[in-house]
C-alpha atoms as a PDB file:
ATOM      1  CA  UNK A   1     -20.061   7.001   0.492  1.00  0.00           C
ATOM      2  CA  UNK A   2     -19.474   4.471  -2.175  1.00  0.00           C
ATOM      3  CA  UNK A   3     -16.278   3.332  -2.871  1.00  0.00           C
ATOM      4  CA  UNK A   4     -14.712   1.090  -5.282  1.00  0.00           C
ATOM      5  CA  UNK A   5     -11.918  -0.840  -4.324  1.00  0.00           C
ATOM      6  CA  UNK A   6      -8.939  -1.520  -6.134  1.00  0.00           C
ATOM      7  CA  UNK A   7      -7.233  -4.904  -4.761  1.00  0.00           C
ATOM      8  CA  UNK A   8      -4.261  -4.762  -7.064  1.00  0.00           C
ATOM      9  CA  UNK A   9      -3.208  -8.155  -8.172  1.00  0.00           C
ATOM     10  CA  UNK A  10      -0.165  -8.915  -5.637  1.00  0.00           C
ATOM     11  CA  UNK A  11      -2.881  -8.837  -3.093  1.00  0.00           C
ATOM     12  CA  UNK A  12      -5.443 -10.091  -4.994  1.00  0.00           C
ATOM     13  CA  UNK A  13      -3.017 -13.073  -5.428  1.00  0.00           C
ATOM     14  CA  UNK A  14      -1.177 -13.460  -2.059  1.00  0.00           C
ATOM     15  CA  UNK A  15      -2.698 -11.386  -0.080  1.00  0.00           C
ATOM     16  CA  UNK A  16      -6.705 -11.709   0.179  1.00  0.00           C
ATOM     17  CA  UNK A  17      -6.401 -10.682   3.662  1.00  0.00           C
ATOM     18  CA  UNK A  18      -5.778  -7.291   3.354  1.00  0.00           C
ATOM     19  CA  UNK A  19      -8.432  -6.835   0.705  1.00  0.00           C
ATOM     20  CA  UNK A  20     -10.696  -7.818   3.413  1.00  0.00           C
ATOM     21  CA  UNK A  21      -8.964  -5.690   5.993  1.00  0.00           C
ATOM     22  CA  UNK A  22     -10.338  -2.798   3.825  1.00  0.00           C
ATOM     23  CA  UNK A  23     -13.819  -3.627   3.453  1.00  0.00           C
ATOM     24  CA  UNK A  24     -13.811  -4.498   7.148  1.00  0.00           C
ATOM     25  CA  UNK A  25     -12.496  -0.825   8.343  1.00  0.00           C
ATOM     26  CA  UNK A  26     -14.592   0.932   5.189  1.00  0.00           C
ATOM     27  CA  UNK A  27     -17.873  -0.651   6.122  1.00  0.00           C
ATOM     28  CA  UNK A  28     -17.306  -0.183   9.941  1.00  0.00           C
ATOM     29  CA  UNK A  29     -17.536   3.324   9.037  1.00  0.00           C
ATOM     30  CA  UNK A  30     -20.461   3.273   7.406  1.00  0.00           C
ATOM     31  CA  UNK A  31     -19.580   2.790   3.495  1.00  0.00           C
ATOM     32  CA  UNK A  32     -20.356   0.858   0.927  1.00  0.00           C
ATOM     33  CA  UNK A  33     -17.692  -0.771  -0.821  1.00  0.00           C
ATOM     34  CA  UNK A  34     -18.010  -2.146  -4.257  1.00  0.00           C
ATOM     35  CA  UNK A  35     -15.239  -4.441  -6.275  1.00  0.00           C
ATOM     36  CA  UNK A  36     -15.290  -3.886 -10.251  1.00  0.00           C
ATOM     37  CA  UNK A  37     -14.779  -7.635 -11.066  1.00  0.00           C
ATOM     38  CA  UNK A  38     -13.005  -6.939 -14.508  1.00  0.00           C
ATOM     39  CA  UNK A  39     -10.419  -5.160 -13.004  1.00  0.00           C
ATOM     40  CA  UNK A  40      -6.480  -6.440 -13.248  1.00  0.00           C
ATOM     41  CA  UNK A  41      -3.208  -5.196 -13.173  1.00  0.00           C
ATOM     42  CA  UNK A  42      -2.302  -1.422 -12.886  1.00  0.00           C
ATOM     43  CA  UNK A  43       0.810  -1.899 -15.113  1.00  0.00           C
ATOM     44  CA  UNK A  44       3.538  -0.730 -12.918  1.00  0.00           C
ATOM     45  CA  UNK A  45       5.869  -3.557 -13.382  1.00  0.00           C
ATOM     46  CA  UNK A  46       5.791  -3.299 -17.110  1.00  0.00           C
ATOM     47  CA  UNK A  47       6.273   0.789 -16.350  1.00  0.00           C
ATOM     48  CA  UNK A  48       9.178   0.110 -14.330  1.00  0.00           C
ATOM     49  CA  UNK A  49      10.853  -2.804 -16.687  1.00  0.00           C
ATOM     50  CA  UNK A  50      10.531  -0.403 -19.814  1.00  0.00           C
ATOM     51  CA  UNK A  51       7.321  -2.416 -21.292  1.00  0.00           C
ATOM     52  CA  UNK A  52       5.466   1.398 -21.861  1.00  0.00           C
ATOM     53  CA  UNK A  53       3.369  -0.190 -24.951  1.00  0.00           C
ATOM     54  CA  UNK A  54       2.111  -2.950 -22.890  1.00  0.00           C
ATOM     55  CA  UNK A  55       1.859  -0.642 -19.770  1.00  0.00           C
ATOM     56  CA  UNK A  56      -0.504   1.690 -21.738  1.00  0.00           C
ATOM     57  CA  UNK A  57      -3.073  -1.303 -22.797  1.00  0.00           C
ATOM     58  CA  UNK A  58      -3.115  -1.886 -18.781  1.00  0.00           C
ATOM     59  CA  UNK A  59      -3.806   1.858 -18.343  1.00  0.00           C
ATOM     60  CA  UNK A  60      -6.227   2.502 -20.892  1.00  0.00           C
ATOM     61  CA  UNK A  61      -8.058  -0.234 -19.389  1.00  0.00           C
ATOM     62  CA  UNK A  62      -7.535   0.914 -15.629  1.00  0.00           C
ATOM     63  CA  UNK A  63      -9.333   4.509 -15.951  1.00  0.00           C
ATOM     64  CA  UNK A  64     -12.132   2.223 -18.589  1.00  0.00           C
ATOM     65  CA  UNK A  65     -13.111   0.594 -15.548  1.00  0.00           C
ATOM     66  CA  UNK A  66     -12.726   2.626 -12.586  1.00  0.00           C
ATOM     67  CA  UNK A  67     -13.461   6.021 -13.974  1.00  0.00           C
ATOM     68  CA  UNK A  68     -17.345   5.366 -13.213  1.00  0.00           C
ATOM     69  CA  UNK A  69     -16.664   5.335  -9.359  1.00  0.00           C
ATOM     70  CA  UNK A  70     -16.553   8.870  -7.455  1.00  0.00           C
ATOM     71  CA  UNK A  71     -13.802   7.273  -5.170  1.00  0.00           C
ATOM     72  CA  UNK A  72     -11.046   4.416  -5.553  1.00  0.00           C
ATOM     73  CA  UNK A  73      -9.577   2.975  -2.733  1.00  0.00           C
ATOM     74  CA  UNK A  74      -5.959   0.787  -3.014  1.00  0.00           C
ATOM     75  CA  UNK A  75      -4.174  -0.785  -0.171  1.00  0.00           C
ATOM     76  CA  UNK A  76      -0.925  -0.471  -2.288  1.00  0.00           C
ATOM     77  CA  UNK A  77       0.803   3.121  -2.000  1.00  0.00           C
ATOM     78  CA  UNK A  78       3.124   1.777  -5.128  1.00  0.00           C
ATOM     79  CA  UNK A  79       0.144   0.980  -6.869  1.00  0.00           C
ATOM     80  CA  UNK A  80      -1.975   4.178  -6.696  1.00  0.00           C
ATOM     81  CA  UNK A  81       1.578   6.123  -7.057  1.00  0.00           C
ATOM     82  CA  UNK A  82       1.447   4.343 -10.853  1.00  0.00           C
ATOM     83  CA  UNK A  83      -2.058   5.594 -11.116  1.00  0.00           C
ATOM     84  CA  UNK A  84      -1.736   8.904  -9.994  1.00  0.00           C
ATOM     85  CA  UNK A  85       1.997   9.764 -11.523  1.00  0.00           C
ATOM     86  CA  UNK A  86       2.587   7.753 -13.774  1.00  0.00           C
ATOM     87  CA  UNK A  87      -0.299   7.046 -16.131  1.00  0.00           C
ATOM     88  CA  UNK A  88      -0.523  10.542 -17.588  1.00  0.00           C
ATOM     89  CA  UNK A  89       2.971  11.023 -18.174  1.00  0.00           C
ATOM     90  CA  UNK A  90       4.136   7.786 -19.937  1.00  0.00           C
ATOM     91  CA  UNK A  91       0.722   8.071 -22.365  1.00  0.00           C
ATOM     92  CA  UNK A  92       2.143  11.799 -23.362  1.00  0.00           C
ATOM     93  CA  UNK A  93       5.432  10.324 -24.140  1.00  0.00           C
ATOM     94  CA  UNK A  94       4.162   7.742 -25.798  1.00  0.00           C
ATOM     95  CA  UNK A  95       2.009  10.849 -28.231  1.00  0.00           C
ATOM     96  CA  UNK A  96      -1.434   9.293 -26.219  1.00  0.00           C
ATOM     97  CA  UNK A  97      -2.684  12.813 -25.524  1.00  0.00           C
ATOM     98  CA  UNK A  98      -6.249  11.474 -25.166  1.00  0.00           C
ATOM     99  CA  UNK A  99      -5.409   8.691 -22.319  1.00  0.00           C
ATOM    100  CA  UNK A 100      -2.960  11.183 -20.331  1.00  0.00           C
ATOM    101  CA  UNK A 101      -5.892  13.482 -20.244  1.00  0.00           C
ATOM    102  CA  UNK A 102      -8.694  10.423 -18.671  1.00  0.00           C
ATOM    103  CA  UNK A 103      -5.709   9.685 -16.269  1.00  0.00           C
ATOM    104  CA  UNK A 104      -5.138  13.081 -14.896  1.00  0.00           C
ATOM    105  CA  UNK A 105      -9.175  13.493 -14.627  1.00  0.00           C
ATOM    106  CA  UNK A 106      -9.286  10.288 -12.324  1.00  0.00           C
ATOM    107  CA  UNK A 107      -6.462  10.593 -10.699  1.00  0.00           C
ATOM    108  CA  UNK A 108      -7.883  12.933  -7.991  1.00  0.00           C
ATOM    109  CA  UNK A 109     -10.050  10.288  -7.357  1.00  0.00           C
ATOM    110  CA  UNK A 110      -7.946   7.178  -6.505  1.00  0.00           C
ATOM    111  CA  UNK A 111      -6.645   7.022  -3.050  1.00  0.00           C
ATOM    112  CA  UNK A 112      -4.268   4.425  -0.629  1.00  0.00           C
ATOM    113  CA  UNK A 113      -6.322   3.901   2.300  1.00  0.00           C
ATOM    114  CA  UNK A 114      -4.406   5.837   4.703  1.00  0.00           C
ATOM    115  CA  UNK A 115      -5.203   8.856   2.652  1.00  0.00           C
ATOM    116  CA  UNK A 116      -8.515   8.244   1.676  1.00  0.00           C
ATOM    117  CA  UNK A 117      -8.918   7.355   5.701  1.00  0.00           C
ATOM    118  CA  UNK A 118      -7.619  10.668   6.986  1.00  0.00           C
ATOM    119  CA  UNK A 119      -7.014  13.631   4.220  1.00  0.00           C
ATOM    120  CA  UNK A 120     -10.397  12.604   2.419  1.00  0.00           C
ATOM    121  CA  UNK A 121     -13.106  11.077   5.179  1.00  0.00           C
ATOM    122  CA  UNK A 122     -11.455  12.868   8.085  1.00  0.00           C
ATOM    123  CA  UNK A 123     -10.872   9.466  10.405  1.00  0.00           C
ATOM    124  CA  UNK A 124      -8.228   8.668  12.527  1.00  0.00           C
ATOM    125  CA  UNK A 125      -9.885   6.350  14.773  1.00  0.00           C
ATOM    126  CA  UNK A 126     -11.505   3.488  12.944  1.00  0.00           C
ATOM    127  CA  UNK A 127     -12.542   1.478  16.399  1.00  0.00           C
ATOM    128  CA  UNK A 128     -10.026  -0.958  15.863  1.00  0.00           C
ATOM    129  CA  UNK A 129      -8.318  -2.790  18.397  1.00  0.00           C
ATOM    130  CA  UNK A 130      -4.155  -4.303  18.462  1.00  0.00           C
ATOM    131  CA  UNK A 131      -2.597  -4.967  21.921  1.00  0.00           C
ATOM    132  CA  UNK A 132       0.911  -5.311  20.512  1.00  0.00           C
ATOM    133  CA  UNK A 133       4.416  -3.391  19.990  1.00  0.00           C
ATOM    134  CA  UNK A 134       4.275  -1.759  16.126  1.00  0.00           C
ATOM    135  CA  UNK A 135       6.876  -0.149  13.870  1.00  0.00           C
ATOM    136  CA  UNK A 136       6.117   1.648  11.101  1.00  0.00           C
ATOM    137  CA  UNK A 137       8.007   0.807   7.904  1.00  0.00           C
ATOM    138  CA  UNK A 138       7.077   4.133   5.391  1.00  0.00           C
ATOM    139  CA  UNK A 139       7.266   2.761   1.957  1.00  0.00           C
ATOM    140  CA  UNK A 140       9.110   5.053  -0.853  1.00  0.00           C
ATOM    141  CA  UNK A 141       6.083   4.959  -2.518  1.00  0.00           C
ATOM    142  CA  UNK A 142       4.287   5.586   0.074  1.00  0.00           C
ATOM    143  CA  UNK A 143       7.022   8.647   1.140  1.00  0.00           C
ATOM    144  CA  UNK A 144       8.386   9.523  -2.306  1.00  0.00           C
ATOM    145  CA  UNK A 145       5.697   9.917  -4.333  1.00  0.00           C
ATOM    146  CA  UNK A 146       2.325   9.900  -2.632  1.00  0.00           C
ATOM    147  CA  UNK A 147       4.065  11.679   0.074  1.00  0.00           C
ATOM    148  CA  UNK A 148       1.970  10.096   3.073  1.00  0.00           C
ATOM    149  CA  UNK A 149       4.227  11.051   6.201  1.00  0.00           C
ATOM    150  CA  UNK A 150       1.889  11.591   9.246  1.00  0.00           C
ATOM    151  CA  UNK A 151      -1.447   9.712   7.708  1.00  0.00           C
ATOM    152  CA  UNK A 152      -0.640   6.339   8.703  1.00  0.00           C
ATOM    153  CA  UNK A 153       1.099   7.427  12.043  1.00  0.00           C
ATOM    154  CA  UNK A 154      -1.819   9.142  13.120  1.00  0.00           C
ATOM    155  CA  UNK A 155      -3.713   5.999  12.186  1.00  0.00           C
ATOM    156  CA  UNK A 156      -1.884   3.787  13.958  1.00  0.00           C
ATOM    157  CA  UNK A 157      -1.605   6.047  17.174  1.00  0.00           C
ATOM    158  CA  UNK A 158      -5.547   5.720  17.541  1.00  0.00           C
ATOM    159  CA  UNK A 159      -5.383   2.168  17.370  1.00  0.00           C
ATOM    160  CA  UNK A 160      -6.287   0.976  21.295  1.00  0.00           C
ATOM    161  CA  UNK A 161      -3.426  -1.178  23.008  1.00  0.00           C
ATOM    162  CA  UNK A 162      -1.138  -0.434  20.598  1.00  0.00           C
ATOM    163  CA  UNK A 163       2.329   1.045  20.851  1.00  0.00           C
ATOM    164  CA  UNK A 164       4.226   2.525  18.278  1.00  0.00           C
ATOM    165  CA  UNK A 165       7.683   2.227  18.660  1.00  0.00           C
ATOM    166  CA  UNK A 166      10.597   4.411  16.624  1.00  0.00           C
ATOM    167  CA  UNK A 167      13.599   2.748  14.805  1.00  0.00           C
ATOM    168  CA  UNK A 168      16.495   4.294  13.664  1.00  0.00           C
ATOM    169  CA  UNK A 169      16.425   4.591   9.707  1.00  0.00           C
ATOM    170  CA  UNK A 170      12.704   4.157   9.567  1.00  0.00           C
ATOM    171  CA  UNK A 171      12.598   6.350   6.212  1.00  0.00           C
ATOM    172  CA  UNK A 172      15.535   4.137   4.286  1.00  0.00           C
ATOM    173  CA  UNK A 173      14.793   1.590   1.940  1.00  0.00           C
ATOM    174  CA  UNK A 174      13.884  -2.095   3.007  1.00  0.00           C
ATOM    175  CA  UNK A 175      15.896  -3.042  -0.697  1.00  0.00           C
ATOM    176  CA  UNK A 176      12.828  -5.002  -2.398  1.00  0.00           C
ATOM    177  CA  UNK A 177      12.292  -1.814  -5.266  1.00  0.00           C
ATOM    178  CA  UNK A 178      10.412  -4.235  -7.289  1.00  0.00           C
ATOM    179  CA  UNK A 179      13.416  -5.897  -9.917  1.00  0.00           C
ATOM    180  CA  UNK A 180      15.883  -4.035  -8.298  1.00  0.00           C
ATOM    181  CA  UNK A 181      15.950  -6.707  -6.001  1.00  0.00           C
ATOM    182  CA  UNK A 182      16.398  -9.259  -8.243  1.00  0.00           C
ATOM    183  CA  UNK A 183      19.181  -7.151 -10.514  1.00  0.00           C
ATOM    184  CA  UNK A 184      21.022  -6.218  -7.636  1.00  0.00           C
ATOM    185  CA  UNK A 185      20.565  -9.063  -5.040  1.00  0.00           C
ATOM    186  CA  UNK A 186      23.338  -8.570  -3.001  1.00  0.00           C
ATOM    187  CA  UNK A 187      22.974  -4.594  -2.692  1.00  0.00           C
ATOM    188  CA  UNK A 188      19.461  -5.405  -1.839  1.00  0.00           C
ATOM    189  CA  UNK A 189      20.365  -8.136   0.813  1.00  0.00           C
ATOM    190  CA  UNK A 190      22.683  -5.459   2.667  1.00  0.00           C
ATOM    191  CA  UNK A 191      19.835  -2.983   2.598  1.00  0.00           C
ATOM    192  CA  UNK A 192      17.399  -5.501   4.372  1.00  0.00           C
ATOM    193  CA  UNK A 193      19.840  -6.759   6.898  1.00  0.00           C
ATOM    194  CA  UNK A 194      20.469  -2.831   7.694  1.00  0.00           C
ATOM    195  CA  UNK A 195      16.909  -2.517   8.182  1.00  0.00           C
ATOM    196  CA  UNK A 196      16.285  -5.791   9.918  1.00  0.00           C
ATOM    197  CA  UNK A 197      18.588  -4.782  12.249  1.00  0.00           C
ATOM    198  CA  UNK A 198      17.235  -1.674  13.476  1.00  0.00           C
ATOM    199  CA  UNK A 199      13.559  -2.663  13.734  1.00  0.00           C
ATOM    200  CA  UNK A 200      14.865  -6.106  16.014  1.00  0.00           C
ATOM    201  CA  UNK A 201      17.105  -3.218  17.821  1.00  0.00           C
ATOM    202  CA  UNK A 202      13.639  -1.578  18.492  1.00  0.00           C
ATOM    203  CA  UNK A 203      11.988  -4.406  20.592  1.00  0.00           C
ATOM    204  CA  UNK A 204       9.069  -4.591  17.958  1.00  0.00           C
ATOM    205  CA  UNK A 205       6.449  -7.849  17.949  1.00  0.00           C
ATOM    206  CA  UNK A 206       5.122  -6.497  14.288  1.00  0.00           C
ATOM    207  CA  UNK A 207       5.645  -4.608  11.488  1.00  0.00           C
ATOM    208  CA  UNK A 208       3.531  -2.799   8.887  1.00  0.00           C
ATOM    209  CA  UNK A 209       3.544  -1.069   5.867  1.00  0.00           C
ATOM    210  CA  UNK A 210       1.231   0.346   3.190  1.00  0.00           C
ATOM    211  CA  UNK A 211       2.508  -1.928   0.860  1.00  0.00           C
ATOM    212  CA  UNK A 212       2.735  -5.867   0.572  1.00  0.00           C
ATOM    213  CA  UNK A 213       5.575  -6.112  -1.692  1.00  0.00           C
ATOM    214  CA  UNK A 214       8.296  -4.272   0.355  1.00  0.00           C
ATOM    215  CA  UNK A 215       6.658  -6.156   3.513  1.00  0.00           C
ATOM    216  CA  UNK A 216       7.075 -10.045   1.839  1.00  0.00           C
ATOM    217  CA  UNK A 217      10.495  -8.762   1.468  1.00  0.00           C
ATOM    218  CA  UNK A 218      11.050  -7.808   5.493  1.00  0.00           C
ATOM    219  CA  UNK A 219       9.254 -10.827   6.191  1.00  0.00           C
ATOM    220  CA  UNK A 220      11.469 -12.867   4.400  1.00  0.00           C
ATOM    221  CA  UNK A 221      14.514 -11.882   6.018  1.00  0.00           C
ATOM    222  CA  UNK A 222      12.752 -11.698   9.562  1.00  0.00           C
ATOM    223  CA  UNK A 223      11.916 -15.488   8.574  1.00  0.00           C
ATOM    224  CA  UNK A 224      15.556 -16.501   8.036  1.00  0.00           C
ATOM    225  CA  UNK A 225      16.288 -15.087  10.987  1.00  0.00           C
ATOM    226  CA  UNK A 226      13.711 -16.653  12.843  1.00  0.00           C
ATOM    227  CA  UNK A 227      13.642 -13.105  14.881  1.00  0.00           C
ATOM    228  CA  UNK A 228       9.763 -13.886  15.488  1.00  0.00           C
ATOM    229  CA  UNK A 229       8.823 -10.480  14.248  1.00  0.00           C
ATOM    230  CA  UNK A 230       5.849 -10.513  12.396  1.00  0.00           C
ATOM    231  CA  UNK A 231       4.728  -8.540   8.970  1.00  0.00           C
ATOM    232  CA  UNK A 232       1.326  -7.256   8.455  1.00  0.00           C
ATOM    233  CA  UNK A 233      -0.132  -4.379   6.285  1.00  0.00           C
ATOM    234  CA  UNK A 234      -1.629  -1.418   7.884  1.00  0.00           C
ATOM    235  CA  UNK A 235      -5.123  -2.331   6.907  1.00  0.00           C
ATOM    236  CA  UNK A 236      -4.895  -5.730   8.955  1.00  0.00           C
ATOM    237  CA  UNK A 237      -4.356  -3.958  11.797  1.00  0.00           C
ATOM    238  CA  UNK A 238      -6.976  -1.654  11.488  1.00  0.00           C
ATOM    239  CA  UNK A 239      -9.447  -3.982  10.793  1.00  0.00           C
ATOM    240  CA  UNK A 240      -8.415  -5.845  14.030  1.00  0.00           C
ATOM    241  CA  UNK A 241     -10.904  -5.210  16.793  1.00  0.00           C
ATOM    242  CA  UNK A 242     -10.517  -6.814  20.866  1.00  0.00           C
ATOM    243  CA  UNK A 243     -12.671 -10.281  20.028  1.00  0.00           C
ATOM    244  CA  UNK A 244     -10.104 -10.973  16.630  1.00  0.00           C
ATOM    245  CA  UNK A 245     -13.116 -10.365  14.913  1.00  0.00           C
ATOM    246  CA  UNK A 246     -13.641  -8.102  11.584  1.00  0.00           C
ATOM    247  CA  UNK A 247     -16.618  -5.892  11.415  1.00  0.00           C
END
């Protein structure tokens, strides 16, 4: 299958690893993986900061560029939630009838790679490799509005040497939400230290995610606390095989 990946620029910027950790697991599987170079951002802080105008320039542009590809891969579950929910209903508001109708045709078509792993290629074991103690941090993109429960877990659970290990409160939010943390700093702090706490409390070496954002914000307070726990996104991990090597 060929499919076109959609880096999103937080990764694309901070994160070229887990880019990487895609084509790795993709093309271990047999796929071809292609990157539309033009490609840039999906819009979804403008979306979320009331910038719908500016958003819909971002959007238009999105589904120009990706709507030649039968399949879109993201390793962002925030990301592809803009895609896939938002896009069509901020261009109706906005009286773009002809945009909101492109977006809902691709949409089907755009996946987070935990989904496009298991609901659309039918893989839970991607030969990958991770000899370590891993908790699961589910998103609320990735919960909320994509609504990926069990895809990741099951992901994860085929991984050989690893073991997944439960928290209390897995499904609350880390606090990050994008500005929130920044508008609310202190209400945000309190949520990470709840969450902090519970994942030290479960004896975890690493934790992962679907997205990078809410994960630079765990990491962050795991760093202050010099706890020693480690951050890493989901396609890292998958892409890690018993020699450290990629393939």
């Amino acid at each position: 299958m060929r499919i076109a990946l959609f880096i999103t620029c937080f990764n694309d910027a901070i994160y070229p690893g887990t880019g990487q950790g895609v084509v790795s697991v993709l093309e271990r599987l047999g796929h071809e993986v292609v990157f539309p170079e033009t490609q840039t951002c999906c819009g979804q802080m403008h979306i979320n900061t009331g910038y719908r105008a500016e958003a819909l320039v971002l959007a238009r542009y999105f589904v120009e560029v990706f709507s030649p590809y039968e399949v879109v891969v993201a390793p962002s579950a925030s990301c592809v939630g803009t895609v896939v929910e938002s896009y069509a209903n901020v261009a109706e508001e906005e009286g773009d009838d002809g945009l909101a109708a492109a977006a809902r045709e691709l949409a089907p078509r755009v996946h987070e790679l935990s989904e496009l792993l298991v609901d659309v290629l039918g893989v839970t074991d991607v030969g990958a490799s991770f000899p370590h103690r891993v908790a699961y941090h589910p998103t609320c993109h990735s919960l909320r509005v994509l609504h990926l429960g069990e895809q990741p877990l099951r992901l994860l659970r085929a991984v050989e040497g690893l073991e997944l290990v439960e928290f209390d409160g897995a499904a609350s939010c880390c606090g990050f939400g994008g500005t929130f943390a920044i508008k609310n700093a202190d209400t945000s702090a309190a949520m990470l230290a709840d969450k902090m706490a519970a994942v030290r409390a479960s004896g975890a070496e690493v934790l992962c995610a679907l997205d990078n954002s809410c994960l630079t914000h765990i990491g962050g307070g795991a760093s202050r606390l010099g706890s020693g726990l480690r951050t890493m996104h989901i396609a890292e991990i998958l892409a890690s095989t018993d020699d450290g090597v990629r393939r």
